[in-house]
C-alpha atoms as a PDB file:
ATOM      1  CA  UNK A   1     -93.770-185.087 -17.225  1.00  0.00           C
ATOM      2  CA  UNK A   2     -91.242-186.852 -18.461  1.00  0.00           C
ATOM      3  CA  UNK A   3     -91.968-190.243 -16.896  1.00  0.00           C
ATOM      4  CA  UNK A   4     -95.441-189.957 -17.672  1.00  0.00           C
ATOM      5  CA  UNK A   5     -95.203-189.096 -21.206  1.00  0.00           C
ATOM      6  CA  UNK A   6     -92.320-191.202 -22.057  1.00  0.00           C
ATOM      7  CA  UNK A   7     -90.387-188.492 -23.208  1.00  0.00           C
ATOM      8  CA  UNK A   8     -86.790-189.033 -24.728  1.00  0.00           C
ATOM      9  CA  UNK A   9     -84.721-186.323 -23.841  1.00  0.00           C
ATOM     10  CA  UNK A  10     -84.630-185.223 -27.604  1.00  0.00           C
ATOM     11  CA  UNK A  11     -88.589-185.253 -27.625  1.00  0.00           C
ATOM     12  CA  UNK A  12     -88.429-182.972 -24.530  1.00  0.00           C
ATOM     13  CA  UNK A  13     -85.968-180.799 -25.932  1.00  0.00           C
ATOM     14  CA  UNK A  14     -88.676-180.532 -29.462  1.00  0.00           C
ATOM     15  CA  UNK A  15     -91.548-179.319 -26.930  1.00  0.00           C
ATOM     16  CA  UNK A  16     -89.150-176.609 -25.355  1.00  0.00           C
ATOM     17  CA  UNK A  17     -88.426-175.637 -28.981  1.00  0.00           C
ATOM     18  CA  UNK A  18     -91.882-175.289 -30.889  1.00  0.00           C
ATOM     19  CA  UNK A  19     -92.930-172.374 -28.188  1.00  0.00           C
ATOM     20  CA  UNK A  20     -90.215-170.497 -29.940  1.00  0.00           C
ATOM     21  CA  UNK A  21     -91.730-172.051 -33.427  1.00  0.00           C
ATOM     22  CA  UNK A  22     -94.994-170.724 -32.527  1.00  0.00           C
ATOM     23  CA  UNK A  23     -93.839-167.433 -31.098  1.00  0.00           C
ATOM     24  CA  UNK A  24     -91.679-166.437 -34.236  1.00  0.00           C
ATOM     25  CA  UNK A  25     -94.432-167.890 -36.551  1.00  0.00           C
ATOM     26  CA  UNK A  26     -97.223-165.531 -35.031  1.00  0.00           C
ATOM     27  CA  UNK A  27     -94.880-162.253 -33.828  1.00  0.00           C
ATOM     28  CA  UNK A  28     -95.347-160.352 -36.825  1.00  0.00           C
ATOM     29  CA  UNK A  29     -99.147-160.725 -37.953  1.00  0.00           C
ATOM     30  CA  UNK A  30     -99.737-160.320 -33.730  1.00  0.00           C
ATOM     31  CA  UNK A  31     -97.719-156.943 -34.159  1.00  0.00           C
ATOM     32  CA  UNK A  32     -99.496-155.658 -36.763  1.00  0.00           C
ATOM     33  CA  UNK A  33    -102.865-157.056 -35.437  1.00  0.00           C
ATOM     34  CA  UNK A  34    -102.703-154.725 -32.592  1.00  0.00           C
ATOM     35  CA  UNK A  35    -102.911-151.633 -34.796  1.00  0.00           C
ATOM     36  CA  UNK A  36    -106.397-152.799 -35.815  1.00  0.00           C
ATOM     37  CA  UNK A  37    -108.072-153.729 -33.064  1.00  0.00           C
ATOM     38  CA  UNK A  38    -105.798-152.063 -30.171  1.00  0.00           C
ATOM     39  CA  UNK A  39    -103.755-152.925 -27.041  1.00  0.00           C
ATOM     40  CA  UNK A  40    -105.985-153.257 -24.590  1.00  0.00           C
ATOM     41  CA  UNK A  41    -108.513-156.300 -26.491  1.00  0.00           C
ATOM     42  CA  UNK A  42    -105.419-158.191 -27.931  1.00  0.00           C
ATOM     43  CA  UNK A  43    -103.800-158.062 -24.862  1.00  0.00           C
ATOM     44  CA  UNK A  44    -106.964-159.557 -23.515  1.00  0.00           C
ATOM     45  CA  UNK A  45    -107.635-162.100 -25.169  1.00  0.00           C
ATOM     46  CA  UNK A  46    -104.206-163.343 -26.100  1.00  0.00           C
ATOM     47  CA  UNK A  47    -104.018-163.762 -21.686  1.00  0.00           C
ATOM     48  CA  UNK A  48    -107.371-165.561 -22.307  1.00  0.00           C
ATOM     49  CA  UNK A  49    -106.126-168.091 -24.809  1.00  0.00           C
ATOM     50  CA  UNK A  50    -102.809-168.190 -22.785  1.00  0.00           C
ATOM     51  CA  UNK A  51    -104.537-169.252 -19.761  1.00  0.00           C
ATOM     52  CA  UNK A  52    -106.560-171.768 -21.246  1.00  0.00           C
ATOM     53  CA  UNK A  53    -103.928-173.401 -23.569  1.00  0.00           C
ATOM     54  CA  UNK A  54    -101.636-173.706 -20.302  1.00  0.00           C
ATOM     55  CA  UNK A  55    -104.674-175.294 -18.280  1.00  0.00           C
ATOM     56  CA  UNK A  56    -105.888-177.581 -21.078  1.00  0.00           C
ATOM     57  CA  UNK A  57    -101.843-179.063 -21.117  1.00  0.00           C
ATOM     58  CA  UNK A  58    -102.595-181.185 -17.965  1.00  0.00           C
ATOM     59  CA  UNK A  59    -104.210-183.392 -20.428  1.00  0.00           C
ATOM     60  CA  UNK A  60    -101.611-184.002 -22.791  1.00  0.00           C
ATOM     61  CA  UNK A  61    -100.896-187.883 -23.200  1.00  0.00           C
ATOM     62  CA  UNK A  62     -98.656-187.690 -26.304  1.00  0.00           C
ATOM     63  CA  UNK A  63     -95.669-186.353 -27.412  1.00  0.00           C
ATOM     64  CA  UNK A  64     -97.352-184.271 -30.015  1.00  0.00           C
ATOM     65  CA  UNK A  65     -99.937-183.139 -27.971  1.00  0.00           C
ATOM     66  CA  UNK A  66     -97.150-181.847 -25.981  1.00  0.00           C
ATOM     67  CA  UNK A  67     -95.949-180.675 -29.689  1.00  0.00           C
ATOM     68  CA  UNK A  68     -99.383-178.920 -30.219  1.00  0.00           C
ATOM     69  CA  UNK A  69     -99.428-177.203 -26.914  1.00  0.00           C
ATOM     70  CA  UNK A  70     -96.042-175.582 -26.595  1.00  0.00           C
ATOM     71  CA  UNK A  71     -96.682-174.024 -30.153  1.00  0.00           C
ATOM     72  CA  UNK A  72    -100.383-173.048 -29.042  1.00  0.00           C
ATOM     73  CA  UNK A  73     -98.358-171.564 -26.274  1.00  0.00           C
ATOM     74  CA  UNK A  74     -95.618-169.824 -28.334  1.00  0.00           C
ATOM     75  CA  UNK A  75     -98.277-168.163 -30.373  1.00  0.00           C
ATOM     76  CA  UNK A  76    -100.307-167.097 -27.745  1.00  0.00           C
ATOM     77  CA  UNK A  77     -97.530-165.740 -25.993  1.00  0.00           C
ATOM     78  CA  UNK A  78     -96.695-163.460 -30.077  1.00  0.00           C
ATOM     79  CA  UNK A  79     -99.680-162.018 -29.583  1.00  0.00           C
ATOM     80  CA  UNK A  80     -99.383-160.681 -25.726  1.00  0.00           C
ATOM     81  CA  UNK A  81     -95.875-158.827 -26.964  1.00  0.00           C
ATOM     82  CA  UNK A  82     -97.513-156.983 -29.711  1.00  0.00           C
ATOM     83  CA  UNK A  83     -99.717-155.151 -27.513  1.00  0.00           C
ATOM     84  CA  UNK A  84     -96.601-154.303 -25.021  1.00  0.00           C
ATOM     85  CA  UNK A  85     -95.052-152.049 -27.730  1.00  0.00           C
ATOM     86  CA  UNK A  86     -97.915-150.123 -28.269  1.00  0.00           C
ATOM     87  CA  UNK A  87     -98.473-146.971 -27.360  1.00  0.00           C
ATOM     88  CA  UNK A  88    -100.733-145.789 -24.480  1.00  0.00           C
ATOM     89  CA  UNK A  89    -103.920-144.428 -24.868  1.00  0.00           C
ATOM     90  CA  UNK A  90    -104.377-140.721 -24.537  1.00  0.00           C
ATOM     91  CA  UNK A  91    -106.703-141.616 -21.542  1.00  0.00           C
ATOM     92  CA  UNK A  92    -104.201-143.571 -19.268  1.00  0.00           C
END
C-alpha cells in the first residue's frame, strides 16, 4: 500500500489515525442509536457497512481516499460497539 499509493510515512500514519477520528466522532450518537432501534439491527447493519467500506478500500488511489475510508471505517466500527453494551433480549 504504501508503494502504490505513494504514501509518506506521515500520510500513512494520518490514515491509521482518522479510524480513531471516525470512531470517537460517531461513538456516542451510535450508543444512543441502539436504544431506538435495538441491538440486534444496528449490529447488523453497522457489519454490513463495515464489510463493504473494507471491500470498496481496494480501490483507493489517493491519499484521501485512503483518508475517507479509514474514517468510513472508524465510524462504522462506533456503531458495532454500541450494540455490544446492550442488554440481551429477554428471549436469548
Amino acid at each position: 500500500m504504501t508503494e502504490e499509493l505513494e504514501l509518506s510515512p506521515q500520510d500513512y500514519s494520518n490514515a491509521a489515525n482518522m479510524f480513531l477520528v471516525g470512531y470517537i466522532f460517531w461513538q456516542l450518537p451510535g450508543t444512543l442509536l441502539v436504544r431506538k432501534i435495538g441491538p440486534p439491527r444496528q449490529f447488523a447493519a453497522a457489519m454490513v457497512a463495515w464489510g463493504t467500506i473494507t471491500a470498496v478500500t481496494v480501490k483507493v488511489n489517493s491519499s484521501g481516499q485512503l483518508l475517507a475510508m479509514r474514517f468510513l471505517v472508524g465510524t462504522a466500527e462506533a456503531f458495532i460497539q454500541g450494540a455490544v453494551f446492550c442488554e440481551p433480549s429477554p428471549l436469548a
